[in-house]
Protein backbone atom coordinates (compact mmCIF):
# COMPACT_ATOMS: atom_id res chain seq x y z
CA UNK A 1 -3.86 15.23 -20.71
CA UNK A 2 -1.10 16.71 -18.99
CA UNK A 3 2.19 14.58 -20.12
CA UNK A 4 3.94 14.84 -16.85
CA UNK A 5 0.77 13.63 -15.09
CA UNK A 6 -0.08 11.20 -17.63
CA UNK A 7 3.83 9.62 -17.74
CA UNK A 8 3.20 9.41 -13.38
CA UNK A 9 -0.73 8.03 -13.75
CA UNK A 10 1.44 5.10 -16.41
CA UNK A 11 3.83 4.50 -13.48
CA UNK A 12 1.01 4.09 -10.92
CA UNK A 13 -0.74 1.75 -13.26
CA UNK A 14 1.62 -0.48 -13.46
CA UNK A 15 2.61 -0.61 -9.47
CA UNK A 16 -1.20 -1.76 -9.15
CA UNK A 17 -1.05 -4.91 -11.47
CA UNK A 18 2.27 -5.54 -9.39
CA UNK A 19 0.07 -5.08 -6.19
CA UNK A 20 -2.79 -7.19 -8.20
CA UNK A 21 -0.83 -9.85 -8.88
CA UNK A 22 0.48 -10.63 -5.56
CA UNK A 23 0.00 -13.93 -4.19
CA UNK A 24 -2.72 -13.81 -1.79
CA UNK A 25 -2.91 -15.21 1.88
CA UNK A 26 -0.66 -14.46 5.65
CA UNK A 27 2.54 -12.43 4.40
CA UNK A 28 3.96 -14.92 7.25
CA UNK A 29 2.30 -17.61 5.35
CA UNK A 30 5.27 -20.48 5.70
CA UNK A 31 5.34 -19.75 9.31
CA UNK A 32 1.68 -19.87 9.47
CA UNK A 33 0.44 -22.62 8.05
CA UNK A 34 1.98 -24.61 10.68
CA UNK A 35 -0.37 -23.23 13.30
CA UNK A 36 -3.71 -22.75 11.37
CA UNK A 37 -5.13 -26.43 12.80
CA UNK A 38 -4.18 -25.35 16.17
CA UNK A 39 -5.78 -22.19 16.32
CA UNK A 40 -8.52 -22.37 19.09
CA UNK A 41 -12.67 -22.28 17.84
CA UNK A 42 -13.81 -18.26 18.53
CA UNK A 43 -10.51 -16.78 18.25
CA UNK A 44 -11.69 -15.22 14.31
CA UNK A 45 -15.01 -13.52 15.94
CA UNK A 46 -12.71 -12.26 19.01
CA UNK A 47 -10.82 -10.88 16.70
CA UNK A 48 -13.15 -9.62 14.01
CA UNK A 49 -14.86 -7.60 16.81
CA UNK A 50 -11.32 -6.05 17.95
CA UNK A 51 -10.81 -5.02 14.72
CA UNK A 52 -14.38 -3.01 14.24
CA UNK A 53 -14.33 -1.72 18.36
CA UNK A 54 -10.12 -0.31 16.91
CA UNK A 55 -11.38 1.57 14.27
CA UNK A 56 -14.83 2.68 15.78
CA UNK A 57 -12.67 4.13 19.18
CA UNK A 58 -10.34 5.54 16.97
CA UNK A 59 -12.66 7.19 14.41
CA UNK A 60 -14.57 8.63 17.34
CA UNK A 61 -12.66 9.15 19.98
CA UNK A 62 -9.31 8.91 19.05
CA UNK A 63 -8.22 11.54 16.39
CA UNK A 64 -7.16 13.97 18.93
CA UNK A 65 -4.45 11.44 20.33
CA UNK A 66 -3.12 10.29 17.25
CA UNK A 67 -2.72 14.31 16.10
CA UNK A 68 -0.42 14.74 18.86
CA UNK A 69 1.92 12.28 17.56
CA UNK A 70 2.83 14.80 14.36
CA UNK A 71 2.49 18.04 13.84
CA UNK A 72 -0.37 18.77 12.08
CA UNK A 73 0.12 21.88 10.95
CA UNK A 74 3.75 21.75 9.69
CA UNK A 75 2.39 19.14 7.42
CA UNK A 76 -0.43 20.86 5.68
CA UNK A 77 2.26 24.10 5.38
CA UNK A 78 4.61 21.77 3.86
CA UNK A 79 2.01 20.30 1.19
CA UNK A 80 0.80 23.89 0.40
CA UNK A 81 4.51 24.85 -0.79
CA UNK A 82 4.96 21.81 -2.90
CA UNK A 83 1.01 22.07 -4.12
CA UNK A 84 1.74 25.75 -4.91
CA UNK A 85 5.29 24.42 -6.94
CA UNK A 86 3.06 21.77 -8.81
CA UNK A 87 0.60 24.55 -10.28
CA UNK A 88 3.13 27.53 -10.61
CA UNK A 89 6.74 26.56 -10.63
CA UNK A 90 7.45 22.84 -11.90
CA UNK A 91 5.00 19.91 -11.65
CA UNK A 92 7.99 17.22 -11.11
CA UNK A 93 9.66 18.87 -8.82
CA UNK A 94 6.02 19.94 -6.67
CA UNK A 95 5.34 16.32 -6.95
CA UNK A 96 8.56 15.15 -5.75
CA UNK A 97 8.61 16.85 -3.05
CA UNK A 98 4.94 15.64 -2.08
CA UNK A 99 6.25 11.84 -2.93
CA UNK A 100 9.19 12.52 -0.07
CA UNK A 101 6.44 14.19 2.48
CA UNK A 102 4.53 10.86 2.19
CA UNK A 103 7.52 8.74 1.88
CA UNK A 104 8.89 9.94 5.71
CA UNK A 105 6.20 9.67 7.75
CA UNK A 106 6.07 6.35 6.05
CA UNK A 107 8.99 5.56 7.37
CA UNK A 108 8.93 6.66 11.25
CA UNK A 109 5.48 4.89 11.46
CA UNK A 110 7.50 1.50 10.45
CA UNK A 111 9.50 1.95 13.01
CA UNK A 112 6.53 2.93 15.81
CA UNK A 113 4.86 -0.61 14.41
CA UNK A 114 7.83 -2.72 14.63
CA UNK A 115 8.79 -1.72 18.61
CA UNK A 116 5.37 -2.34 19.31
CA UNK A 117 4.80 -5.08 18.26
CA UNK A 118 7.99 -7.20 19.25
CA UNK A 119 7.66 -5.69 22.91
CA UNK A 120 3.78 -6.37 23.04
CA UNK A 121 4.55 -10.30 21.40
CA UNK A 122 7.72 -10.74 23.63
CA UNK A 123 5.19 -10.79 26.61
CA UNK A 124 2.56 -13.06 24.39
CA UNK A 125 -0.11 -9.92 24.18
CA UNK A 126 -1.84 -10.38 20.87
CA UNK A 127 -5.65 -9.38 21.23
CA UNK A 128 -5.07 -6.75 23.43
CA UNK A 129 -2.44 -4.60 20.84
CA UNK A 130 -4.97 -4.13 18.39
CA UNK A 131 -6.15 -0.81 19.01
CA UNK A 132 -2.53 0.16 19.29
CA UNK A 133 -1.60 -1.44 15.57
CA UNK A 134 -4.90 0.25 14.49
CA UNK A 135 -3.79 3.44 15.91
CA UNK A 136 -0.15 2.94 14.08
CA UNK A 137 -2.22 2.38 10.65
CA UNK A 138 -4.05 4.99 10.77
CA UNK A 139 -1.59 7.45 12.01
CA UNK A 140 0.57 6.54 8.95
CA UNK A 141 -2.44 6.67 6.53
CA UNK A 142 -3.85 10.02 8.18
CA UNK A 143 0.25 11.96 7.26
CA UNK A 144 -0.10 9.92 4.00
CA UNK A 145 -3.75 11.81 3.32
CA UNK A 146 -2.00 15.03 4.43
CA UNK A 147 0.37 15.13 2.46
CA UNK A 148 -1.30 14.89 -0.53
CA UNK A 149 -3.87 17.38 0.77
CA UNK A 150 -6.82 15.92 1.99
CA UNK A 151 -8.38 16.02 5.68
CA UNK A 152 -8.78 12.30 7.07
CA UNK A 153 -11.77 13.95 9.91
CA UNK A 154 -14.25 14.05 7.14
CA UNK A 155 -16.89 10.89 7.34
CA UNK A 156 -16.09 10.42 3.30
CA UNK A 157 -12.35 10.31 3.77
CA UNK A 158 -12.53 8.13 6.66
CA UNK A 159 -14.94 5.86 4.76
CA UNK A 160 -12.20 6.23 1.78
CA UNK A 161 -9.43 5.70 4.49
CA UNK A 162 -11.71 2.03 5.09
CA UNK A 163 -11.77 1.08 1.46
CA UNK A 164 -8.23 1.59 1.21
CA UNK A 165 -7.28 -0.69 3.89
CA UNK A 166 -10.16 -3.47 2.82
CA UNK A 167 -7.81 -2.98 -0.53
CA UNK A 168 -4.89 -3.45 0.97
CA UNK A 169 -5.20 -6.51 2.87
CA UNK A 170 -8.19 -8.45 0.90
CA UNK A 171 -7.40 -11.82 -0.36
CA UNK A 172 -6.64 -12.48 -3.81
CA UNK A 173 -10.18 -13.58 -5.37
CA UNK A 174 -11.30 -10.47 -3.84
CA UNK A 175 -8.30 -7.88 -4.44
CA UNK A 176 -9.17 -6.52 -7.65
CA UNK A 177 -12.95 -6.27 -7.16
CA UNK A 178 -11.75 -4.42 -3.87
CA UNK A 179 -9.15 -1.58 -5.56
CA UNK A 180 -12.15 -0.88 -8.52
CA UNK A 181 -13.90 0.59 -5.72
CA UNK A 182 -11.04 2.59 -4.50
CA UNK A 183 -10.56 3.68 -8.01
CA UNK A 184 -14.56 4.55 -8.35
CA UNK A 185 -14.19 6.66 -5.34
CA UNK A 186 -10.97 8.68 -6.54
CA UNK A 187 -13.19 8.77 -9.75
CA UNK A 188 -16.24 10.20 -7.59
CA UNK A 189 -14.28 12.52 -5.60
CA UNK A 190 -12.41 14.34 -8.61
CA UNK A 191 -15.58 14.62 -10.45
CA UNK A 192 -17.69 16.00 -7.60
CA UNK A 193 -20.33 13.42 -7.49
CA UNK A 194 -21.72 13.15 -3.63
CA UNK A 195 -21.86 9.05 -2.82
CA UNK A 196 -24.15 7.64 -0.10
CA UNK A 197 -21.86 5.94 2.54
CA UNK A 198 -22.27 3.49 5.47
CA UNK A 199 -19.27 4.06 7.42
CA UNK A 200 -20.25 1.87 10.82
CA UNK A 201 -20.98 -1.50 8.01
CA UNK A 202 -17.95 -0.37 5.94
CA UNK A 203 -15.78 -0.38 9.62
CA UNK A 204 -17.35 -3.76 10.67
CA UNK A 205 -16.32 -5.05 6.89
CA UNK A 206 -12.69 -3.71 7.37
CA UNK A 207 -12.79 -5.57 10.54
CA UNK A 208 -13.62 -8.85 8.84
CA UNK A 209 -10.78 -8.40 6.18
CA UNK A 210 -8.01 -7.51 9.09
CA UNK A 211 -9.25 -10.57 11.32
CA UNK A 212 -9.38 -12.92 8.06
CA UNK A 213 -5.81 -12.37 6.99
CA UNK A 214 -4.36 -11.61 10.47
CA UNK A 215 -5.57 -14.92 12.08
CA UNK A 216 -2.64 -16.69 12.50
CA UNK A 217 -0.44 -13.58 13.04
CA UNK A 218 -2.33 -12.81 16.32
CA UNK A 219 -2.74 -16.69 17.83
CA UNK A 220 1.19 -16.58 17.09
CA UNK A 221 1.29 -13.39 18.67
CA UNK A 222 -0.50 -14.52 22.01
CA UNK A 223 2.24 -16.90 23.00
CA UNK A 224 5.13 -15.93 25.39
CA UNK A 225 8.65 -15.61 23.55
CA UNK A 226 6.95 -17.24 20.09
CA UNK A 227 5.43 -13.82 20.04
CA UNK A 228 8.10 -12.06 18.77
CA UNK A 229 6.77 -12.39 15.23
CA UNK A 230 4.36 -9.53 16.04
CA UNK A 231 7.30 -7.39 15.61
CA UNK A 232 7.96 -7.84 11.78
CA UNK A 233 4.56 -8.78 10.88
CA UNK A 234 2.96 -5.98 12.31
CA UNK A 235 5.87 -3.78 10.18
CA UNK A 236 5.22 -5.80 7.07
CA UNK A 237 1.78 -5.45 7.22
CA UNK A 238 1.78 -1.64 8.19
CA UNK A 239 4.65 -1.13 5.31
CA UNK A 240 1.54 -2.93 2.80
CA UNK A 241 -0.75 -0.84 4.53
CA UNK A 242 0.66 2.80 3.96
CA UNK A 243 2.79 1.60 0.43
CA UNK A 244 -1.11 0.90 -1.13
CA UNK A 245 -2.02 4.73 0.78
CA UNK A 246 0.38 6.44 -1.01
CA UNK A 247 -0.52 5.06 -4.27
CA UNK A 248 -3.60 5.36 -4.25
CA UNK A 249 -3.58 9.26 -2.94
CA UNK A 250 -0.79 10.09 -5.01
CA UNK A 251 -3.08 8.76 -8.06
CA UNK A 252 -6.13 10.75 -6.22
CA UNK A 253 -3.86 14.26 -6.72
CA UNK A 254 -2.81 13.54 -10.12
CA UNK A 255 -6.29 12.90 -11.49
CA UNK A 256 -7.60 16.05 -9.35
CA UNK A 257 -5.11 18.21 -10.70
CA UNK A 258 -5.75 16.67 -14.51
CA UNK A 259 -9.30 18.25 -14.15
CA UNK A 260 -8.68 21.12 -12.09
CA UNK A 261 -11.14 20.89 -9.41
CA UNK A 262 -10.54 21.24 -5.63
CA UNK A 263 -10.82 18.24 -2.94
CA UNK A 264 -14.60 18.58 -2.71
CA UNK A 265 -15.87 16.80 0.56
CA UNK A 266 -18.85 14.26 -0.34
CA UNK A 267 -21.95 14.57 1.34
CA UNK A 268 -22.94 11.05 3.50
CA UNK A 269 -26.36 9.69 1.54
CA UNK A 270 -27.80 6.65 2.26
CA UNK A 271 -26.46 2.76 2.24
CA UNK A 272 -28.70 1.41 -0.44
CA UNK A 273 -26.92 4.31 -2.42
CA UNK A 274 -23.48 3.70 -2.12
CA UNK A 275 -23.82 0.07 -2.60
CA UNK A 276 -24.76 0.76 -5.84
CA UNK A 277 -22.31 3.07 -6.68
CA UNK A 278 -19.54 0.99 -5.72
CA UNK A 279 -20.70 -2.49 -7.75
CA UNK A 280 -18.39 -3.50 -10.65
């Protein structure tokens, strides 16, 4: 192996067990546990369902919208120059520069999350910002994917794009079963191997994680002036969000360019299928 890529893979390594090792739960959680007996009957399937309809409107319908956020274009230039550094020039430097690409559109997304959500939870809107925080997430995960050279409109990266944010946000018992599969997906994708996906259960189980640690958040969110907590949770949780993205894609392009092979596009199979290749 490559020793710059394998002395980058080491640092990635040990950011997961940092990530693994979190303490599950709210990342409000003092603020939350205050509210979680008052939280009305309903309110997790209301919001369970918001979650799935977000990312189903948005996987379908709602690329366009987010793509004129960015530009696009200037973004895949920019990843070909430092991609083209990596294999001819210097591989720190390429990769460097790829690291930064990520690393600012990282950063203008926090901002996006943070006015929206203190202006939506200033006038107690929790439920109905959803689609925009889901929008936020994904715009920051689809620059993050660009970046490092891979197109988010395929049905495999978007299913990959799910997996990351199941990842991301699933509670502790669950968190390392969750980032295996990531991993056995990177592992799938760099070796070629076409995986069966179901990307309408995979959304509805995305939902379920979101709703499950976001519970409080929201209810909090819904009331006037109290609201205003939707401001810096929505930015923590976006900041989690696209800091797990970038690790995980930046670990993705190392492991690619350790074997030489091109993003290869998976072909969609069926469920039975990629259940199976995804148990530990």
């Amino acid at each position: 192996m490559d020793k710059m890529i394998q002395k980058h893979l080491k640092k990635i390594s040990q950011k997961e067990e940092k990530f693994l090792q979190k303490p599950g739960g709210s990342l409000l959680k003092p603020l939350t546990d205050k509210v979680e007996d008052k939280i009305p009957s309903g309110l997790y399937e209301k919001l369970q369902q918001a979650f799935y309809l977000g990312f189903k409107v948005v996987f379908e319908k709602g690329n366009g919208i987010i793509e004129k956020t960015y530009d696009r274009d200037e973004l895949t230039i920019n990843h070909t120059v430092y991609d083209q550094s990596f294999d001819l020039l210097d591989k720190k430097k390429g990769l460097k520069g790829l690291n930064k690409l990520a690393g600012q559109s990282r950063l203008r997304n926090l901002g996006i999350t943070a006015l929206e959500g203190t202006g939506l939870g200033l006038l107690g809107i929790g439920l109905p910002d959803i689609p925009v925080f889901i929008g936020v997430v994904l715009k920051s995960v689809y620059e993050i994917a660009l970046s490092y050279g891979y197109d988010y409109r395929t049905g495999d990266e978007q299913y990959f794009i799910l997996k990351l944010l199941e990842a991301a946000l699933a509670p502790e018992e669950k968190r390392a079963e969750c980032n295996e599969q990531v991993d056995k997906l990177i592992g799938f994708f760099t070796r070629q191997v076409a995986i069966g996906y179901d990307l309408d259960g995979q959304m509805r189980q995305t939902a379920d994680c979101f709703a499950t640690d976001m519970l409080c958040i929201k209810f909090l969110q819904g009331l006037p002036l109290v609201g205003i907590v939707g401001g810096p949770a929505n930015v923590m949780y976006c900041k989690k969000i696209s800091d797990y993205a970038r690790l995980k894609y930046q670990k993705r392009y190392l492991l690619q360019k350790e074997t030489g092979k091109p993003t290869v596009t998976a072909e969609k199979g069926d469920t039975a299928a990629a259940q199976t290749a995804l148990e530990p």
